[in-house]
PDB file of N, CA and C in Angstrom:
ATOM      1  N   UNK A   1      -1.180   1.436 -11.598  1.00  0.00           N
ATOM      2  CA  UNK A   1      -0.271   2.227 -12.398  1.00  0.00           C
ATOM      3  C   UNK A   1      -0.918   2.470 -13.760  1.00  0.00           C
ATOM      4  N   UNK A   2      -0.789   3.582 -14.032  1.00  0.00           N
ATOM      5  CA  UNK A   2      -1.780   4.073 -15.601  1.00  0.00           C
ATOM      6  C   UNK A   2      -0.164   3.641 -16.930  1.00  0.00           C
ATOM      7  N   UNK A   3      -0.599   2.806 -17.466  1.00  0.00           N
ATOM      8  CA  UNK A   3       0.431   2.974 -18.651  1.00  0.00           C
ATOM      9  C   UNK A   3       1.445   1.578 -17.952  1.00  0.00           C
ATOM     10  N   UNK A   4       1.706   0.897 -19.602  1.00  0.00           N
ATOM     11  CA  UNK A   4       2.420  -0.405 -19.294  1.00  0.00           C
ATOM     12  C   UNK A   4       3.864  -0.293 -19.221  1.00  0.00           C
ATOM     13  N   UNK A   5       4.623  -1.301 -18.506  1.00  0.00           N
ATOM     14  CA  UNK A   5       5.826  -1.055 -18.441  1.00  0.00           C
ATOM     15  C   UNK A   5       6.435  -2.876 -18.925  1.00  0.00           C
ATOM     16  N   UNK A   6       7.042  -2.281 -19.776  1.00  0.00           N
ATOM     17  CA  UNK A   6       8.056  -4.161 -20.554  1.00  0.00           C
ATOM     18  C   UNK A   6       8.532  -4.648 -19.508  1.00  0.00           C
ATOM     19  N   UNK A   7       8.198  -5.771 -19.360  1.00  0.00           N
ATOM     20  CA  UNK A   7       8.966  -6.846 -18.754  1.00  0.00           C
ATOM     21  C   UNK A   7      10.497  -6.609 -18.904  1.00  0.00           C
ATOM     22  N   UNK A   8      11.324  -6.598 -17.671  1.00  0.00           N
ATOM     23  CA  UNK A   8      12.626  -6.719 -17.845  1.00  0.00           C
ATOM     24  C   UNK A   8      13.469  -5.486 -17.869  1.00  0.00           C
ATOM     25  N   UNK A   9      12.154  -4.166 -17.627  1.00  0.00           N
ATOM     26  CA  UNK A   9      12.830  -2.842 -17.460  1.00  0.00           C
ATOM     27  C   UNK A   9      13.504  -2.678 -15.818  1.00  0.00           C
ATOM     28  N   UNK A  10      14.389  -2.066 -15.856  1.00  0.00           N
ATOM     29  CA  UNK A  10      15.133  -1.838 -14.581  1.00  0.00           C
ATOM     30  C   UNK A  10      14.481  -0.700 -13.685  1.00  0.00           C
ATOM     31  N   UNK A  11      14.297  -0.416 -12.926  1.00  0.00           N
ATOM     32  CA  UNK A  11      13.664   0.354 -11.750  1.00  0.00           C
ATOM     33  C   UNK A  11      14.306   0.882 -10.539  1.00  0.00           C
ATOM     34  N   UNK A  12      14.084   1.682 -10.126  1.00  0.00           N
ATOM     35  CA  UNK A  12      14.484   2.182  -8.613  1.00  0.00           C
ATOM     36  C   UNK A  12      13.394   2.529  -7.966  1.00  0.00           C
ATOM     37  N   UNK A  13      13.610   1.534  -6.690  1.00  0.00           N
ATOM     38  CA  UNK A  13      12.338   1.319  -5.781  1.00  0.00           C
ATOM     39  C   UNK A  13      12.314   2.677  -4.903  1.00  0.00           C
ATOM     40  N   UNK A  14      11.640   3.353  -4.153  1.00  0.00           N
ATOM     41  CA  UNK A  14      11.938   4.376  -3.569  1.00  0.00           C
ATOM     42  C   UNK A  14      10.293   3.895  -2.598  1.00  0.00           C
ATOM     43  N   UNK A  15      10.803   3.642  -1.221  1.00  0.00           N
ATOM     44  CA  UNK A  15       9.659   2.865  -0.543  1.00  0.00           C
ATOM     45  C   UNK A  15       9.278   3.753   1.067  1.00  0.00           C
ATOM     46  N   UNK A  16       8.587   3.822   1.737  1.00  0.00           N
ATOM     47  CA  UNK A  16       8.372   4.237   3.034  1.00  0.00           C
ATOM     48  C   UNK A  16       7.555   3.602   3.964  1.00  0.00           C
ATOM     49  N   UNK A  17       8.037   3.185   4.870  1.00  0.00           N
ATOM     50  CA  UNK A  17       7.609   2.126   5.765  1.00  0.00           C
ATOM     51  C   UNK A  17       7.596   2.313   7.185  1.00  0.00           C
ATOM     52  N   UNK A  18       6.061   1.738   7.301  1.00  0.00           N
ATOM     53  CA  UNK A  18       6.096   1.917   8.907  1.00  0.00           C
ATOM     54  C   UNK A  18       6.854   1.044   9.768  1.00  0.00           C
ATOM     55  N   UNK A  19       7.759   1.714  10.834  1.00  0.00           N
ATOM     56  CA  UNK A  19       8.054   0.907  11.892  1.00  0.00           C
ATOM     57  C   UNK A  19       7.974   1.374  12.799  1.00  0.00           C
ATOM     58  N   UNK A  20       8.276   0.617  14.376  1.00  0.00           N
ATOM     59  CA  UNK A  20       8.228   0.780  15.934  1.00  0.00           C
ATOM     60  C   UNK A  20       8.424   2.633  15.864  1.00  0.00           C
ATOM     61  N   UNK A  21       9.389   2.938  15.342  1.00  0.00           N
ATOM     62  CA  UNK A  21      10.181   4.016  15.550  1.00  0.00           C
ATOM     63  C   UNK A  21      10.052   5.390  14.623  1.00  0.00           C
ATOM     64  N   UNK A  22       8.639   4.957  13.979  1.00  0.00           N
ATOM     65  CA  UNK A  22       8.015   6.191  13.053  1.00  0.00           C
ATOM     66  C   UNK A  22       8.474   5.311  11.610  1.00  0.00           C
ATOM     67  N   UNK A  23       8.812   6.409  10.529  1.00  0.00           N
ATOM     68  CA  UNK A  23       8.592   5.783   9.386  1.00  0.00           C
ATOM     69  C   UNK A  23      10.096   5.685   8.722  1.00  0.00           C
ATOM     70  N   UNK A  24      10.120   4.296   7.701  1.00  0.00           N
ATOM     71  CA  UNK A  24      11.931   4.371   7.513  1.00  0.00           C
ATOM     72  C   UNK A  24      11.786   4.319   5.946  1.00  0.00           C
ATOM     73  N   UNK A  25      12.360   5.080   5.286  1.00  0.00           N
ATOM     74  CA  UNK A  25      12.826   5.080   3.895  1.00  0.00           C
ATOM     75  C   UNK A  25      13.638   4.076   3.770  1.00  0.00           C
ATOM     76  N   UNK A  26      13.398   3.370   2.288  1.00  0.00           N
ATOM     77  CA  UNK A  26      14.592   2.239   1.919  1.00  0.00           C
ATOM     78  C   UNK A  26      14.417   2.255   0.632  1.00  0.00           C
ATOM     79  N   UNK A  27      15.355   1.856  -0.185  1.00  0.00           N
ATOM     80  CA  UNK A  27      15.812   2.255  -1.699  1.00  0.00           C
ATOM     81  C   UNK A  27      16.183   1.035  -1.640  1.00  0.00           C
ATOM     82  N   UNK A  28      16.347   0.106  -3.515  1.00  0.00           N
ATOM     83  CA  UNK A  28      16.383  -0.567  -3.786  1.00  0.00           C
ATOM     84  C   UNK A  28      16.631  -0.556  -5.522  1.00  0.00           C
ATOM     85  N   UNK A  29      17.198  -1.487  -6.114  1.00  0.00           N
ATOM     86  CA  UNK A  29      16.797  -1.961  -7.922  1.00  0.00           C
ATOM     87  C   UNK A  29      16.340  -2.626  -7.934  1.00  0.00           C
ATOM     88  N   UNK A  30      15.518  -2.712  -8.861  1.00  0.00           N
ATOM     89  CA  UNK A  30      14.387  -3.735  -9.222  1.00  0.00           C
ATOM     90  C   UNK A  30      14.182  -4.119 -10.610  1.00  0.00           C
ATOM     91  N   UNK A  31      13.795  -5.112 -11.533  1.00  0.00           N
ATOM     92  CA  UNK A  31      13.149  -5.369 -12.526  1.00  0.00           C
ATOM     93  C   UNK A  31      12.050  -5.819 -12.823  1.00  0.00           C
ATOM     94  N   UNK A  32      11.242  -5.641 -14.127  1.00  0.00           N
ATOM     95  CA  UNK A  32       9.683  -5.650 -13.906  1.00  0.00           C
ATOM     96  C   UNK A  32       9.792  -7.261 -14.267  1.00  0.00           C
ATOM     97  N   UNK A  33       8.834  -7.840 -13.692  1.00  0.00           N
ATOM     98  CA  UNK A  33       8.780  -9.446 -14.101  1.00  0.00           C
ATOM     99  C   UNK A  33       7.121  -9.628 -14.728  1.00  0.00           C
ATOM    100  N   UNK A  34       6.605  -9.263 -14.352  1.00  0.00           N
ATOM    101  CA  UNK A  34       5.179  -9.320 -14.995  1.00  0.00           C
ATOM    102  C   UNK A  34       4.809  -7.575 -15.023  1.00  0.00           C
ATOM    103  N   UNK A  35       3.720  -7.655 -16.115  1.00  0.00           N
ATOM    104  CA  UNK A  35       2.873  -6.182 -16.031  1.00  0.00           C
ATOM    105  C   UNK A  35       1.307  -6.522 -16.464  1.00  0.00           C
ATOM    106  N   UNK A  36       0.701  -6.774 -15.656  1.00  0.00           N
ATOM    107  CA  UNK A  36      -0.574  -6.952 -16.331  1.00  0.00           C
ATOM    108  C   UNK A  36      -1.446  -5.816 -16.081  1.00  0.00           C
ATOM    109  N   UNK A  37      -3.011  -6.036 -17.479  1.00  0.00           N
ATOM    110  CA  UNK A  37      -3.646  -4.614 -18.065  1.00  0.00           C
ATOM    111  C   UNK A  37      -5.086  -5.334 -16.555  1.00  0.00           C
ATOM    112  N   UNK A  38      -5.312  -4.140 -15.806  1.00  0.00           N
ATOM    113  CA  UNK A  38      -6.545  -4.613 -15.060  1.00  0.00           C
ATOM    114  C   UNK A  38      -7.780  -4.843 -15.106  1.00  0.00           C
ATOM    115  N   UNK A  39      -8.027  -4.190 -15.932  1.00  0.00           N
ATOM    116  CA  UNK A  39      -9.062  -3.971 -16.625  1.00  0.00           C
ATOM    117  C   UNK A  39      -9.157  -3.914 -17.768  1.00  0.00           C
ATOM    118  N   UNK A  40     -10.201  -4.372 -19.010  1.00  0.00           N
ATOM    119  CA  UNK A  40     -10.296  -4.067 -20.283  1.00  0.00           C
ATOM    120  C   UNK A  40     -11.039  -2.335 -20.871  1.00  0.00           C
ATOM    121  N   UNK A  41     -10.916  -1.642 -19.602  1.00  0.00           N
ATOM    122  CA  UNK A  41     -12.075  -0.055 -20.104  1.00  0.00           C
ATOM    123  C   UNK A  41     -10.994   0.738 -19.610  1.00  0.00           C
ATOM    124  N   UNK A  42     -10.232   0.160 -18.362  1.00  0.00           N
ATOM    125  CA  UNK A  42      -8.774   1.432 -18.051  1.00  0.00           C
ATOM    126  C   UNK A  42      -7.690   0.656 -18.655  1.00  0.00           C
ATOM    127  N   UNK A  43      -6.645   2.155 -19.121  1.00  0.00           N
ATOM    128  CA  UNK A  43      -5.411   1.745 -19.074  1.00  0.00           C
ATOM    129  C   UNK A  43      -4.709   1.557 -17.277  1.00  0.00           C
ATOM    130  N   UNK A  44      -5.310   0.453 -16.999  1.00  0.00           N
ATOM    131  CA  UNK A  44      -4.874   0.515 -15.904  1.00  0.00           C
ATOM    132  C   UNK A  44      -3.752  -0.488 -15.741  1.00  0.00           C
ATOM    133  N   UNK A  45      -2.733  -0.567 -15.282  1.00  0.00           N
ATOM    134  CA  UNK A  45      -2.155  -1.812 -14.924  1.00  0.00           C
ATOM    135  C   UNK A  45      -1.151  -2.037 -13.263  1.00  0.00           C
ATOM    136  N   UNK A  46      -1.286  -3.581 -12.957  1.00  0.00           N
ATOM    137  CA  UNK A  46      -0.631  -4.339 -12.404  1.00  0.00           C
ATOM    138  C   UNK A  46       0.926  -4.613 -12.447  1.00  0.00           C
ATOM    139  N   UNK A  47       1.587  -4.297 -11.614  1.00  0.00           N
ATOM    140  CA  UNK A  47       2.963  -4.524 -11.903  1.00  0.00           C
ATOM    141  C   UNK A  47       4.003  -5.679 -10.974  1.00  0.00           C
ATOM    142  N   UNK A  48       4.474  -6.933 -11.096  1.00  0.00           N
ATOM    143  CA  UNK A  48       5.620  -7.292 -10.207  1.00  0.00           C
ATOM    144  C   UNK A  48       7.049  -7.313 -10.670  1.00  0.00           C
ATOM    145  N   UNK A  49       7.830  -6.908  -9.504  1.00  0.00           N
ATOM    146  CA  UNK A  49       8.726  -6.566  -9.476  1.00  0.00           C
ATOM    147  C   UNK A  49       9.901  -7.571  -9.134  1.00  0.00           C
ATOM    148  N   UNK A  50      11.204  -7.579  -8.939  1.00  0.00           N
ATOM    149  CA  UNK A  50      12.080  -8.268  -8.450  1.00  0.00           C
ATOM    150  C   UNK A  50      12.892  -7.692  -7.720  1.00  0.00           C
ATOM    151  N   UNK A  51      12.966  -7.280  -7.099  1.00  0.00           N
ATOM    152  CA  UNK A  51      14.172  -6.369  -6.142  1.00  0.00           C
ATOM    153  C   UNK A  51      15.927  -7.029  -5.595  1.00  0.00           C
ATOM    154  N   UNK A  52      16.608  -6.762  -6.672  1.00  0.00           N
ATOM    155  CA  UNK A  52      17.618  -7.601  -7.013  1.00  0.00           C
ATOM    156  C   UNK A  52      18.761  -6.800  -6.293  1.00  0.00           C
ATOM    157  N   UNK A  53      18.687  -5.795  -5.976  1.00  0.00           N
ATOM    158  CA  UNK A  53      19.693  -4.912  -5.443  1.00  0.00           C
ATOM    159  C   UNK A  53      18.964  -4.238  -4.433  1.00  0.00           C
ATOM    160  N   UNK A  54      19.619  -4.166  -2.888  1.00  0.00           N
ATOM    161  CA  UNK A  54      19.020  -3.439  -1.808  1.00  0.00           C
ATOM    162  C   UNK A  54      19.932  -3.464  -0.420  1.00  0.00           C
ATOM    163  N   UNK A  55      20.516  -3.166   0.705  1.00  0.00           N
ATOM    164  CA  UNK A  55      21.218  -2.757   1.544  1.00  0.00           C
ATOM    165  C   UNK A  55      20.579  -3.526   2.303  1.00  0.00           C
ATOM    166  N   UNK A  56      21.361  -4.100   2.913  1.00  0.00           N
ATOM    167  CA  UNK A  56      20.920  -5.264   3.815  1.00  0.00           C
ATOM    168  C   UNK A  56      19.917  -5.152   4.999  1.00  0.00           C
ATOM    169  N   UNK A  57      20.155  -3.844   5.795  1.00  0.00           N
ATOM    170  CA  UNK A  57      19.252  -3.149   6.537  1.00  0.00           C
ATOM    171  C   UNK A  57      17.939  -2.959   5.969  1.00  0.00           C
ATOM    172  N   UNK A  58      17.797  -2.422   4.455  1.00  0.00           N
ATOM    173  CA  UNK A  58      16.708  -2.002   4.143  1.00  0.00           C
ATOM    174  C   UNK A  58      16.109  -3.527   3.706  1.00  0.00           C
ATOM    175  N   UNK A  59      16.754  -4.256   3.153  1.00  0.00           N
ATOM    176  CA  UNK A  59      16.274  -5.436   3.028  1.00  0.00           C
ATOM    177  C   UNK A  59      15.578  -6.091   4.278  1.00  0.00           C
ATOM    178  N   UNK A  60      16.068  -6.278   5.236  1.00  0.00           N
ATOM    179  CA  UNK A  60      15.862  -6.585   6.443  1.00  0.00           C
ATOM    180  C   UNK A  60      14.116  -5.899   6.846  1.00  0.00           C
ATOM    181  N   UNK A  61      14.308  -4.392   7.007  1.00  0.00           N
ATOM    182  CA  UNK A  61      13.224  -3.562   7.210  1.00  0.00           C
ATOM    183  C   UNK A  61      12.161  -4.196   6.483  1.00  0.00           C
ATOM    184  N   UNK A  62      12.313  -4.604   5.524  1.00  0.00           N
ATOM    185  CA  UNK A  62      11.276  -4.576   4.466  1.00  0.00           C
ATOM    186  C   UNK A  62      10.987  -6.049   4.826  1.00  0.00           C
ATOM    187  N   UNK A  63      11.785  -7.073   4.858  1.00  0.00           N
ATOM    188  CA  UNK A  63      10.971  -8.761   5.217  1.00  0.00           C
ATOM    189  C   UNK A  63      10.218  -8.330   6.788  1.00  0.00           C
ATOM    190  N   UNK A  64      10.902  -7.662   7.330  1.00  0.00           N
ATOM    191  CA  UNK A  64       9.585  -7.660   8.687  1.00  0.00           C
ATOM    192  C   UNK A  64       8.625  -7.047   8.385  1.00  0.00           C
ATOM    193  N   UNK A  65       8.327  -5.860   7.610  1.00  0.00           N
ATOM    194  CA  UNK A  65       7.383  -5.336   6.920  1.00  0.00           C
ATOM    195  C   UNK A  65       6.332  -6.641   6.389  1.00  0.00           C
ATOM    196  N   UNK A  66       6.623  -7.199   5.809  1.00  0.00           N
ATOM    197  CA  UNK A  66       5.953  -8.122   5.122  1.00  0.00           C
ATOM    198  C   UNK A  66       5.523  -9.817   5.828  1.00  0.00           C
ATOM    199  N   UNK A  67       6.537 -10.072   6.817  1.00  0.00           N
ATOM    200  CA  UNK A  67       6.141 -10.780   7.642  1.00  0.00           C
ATOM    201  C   UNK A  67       6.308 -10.576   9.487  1.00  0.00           C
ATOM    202  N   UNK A  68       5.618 -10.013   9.346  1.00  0.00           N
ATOM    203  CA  UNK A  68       5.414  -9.603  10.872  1.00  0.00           C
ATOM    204  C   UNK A  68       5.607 -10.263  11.908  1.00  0.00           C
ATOM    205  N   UNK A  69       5.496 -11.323  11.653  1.00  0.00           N
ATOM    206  CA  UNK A  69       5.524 -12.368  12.881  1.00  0.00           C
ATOM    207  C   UNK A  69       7.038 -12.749  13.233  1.00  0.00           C
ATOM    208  N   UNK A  70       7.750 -12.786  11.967  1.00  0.00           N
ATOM    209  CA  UNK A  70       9.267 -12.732  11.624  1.00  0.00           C
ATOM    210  C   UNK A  70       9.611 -11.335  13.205  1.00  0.00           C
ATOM    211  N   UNK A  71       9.466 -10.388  12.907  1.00  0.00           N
ATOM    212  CA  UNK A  71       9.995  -9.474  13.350  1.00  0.00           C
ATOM    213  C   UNK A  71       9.416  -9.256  15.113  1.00  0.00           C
ATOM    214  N   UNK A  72       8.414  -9.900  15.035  1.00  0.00           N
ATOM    215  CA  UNK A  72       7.205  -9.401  16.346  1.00  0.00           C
ATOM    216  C   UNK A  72       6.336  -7.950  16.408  1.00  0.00           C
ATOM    217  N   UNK A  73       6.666  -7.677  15.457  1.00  0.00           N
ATOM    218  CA  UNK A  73       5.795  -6.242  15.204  1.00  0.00           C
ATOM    219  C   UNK A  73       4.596  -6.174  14.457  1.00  0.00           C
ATOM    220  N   UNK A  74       3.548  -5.712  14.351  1.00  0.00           N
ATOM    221  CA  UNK A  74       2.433  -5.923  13.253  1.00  0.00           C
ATOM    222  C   UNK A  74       2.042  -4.321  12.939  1.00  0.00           C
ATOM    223  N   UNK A  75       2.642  -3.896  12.272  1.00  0.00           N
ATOM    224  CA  UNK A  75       2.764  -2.354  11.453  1.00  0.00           C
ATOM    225  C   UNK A  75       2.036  -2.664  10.033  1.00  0.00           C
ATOM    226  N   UNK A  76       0.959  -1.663  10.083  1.00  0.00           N
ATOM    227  CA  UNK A  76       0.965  -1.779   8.569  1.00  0.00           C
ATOM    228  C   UNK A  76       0.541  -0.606   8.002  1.00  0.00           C
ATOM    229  N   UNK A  77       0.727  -0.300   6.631  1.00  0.00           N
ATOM    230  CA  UNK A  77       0.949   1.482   6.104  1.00  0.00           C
ATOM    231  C   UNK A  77      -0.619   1.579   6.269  1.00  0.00           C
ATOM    232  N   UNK A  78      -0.130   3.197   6.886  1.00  0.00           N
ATOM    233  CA  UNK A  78      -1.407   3.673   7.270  1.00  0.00           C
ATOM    234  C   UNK A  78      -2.001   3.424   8.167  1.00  0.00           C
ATOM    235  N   UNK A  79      -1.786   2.811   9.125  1.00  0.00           N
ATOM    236  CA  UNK A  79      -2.361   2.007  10.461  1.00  0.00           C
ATOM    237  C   UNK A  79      -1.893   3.271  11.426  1.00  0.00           C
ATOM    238  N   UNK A  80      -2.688   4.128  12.307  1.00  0.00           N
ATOM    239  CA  UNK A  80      -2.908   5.315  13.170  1.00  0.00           C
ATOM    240  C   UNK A  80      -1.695   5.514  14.184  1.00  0.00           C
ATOM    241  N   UNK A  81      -1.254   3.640  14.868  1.00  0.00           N
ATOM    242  CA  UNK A  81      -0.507   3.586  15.313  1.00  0.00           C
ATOM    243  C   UNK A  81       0.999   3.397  15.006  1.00  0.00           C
ATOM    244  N   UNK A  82       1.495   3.468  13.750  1.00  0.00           N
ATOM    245  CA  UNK A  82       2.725   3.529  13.122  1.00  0.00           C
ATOM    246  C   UNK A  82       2.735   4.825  12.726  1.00  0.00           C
ATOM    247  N   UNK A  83       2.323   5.835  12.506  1.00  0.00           N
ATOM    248  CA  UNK A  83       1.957   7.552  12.553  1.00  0.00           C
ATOM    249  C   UNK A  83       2.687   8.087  13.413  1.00  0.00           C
ATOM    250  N   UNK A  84       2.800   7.421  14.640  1.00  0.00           N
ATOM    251  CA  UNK A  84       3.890   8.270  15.799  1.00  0.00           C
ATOM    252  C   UNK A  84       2.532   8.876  16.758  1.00  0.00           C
ATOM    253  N   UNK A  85       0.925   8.545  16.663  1.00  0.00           N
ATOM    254  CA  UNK A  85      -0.246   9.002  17.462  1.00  0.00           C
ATOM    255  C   UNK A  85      -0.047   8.408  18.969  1.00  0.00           C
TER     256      UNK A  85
END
């Protein structure tokens, strides 16, 4: 991300994710918890988040996203076979 963002600013996640069934949008709030600079030559930076608000479904979507084994699926963005190929 070019340009820093304060700790503790509020956010709206706006995410797209591969699953079995092509790709699923999920929305969320979030706050920034860390922002770090990546480099000392770019304004480049690092951002984590907290995702404090989210729909249980999309919540859901998103922990199998992230642990696969949880779900039995192993999707990951950009992978040829979550494309719908």
């Amino acid at each position: 991300m070019e340009g820093s963002i304060p700790e503790m600013t509020s956010l709206r996640i706006d995410l797209e994710l591969p699953v079995p069934e092509g790709m699923r949008f999920i929305r969320g709030d979030a706050v920034v918890v860390r922002c770090d600079k990546i480099s000392d030559r770019l304004e480049h930076y690092e951002i984590a988040a907290f995702l404090n608000n989210m729909a249980d479904p999309d919540r859901d979507a998103l922990e199998s996203f992230v642990d696969p084994l949880q779900s039995g699926h192993s999707l990951t963005a950009g992978d040829e076979s979550s494309q719908g190929s």
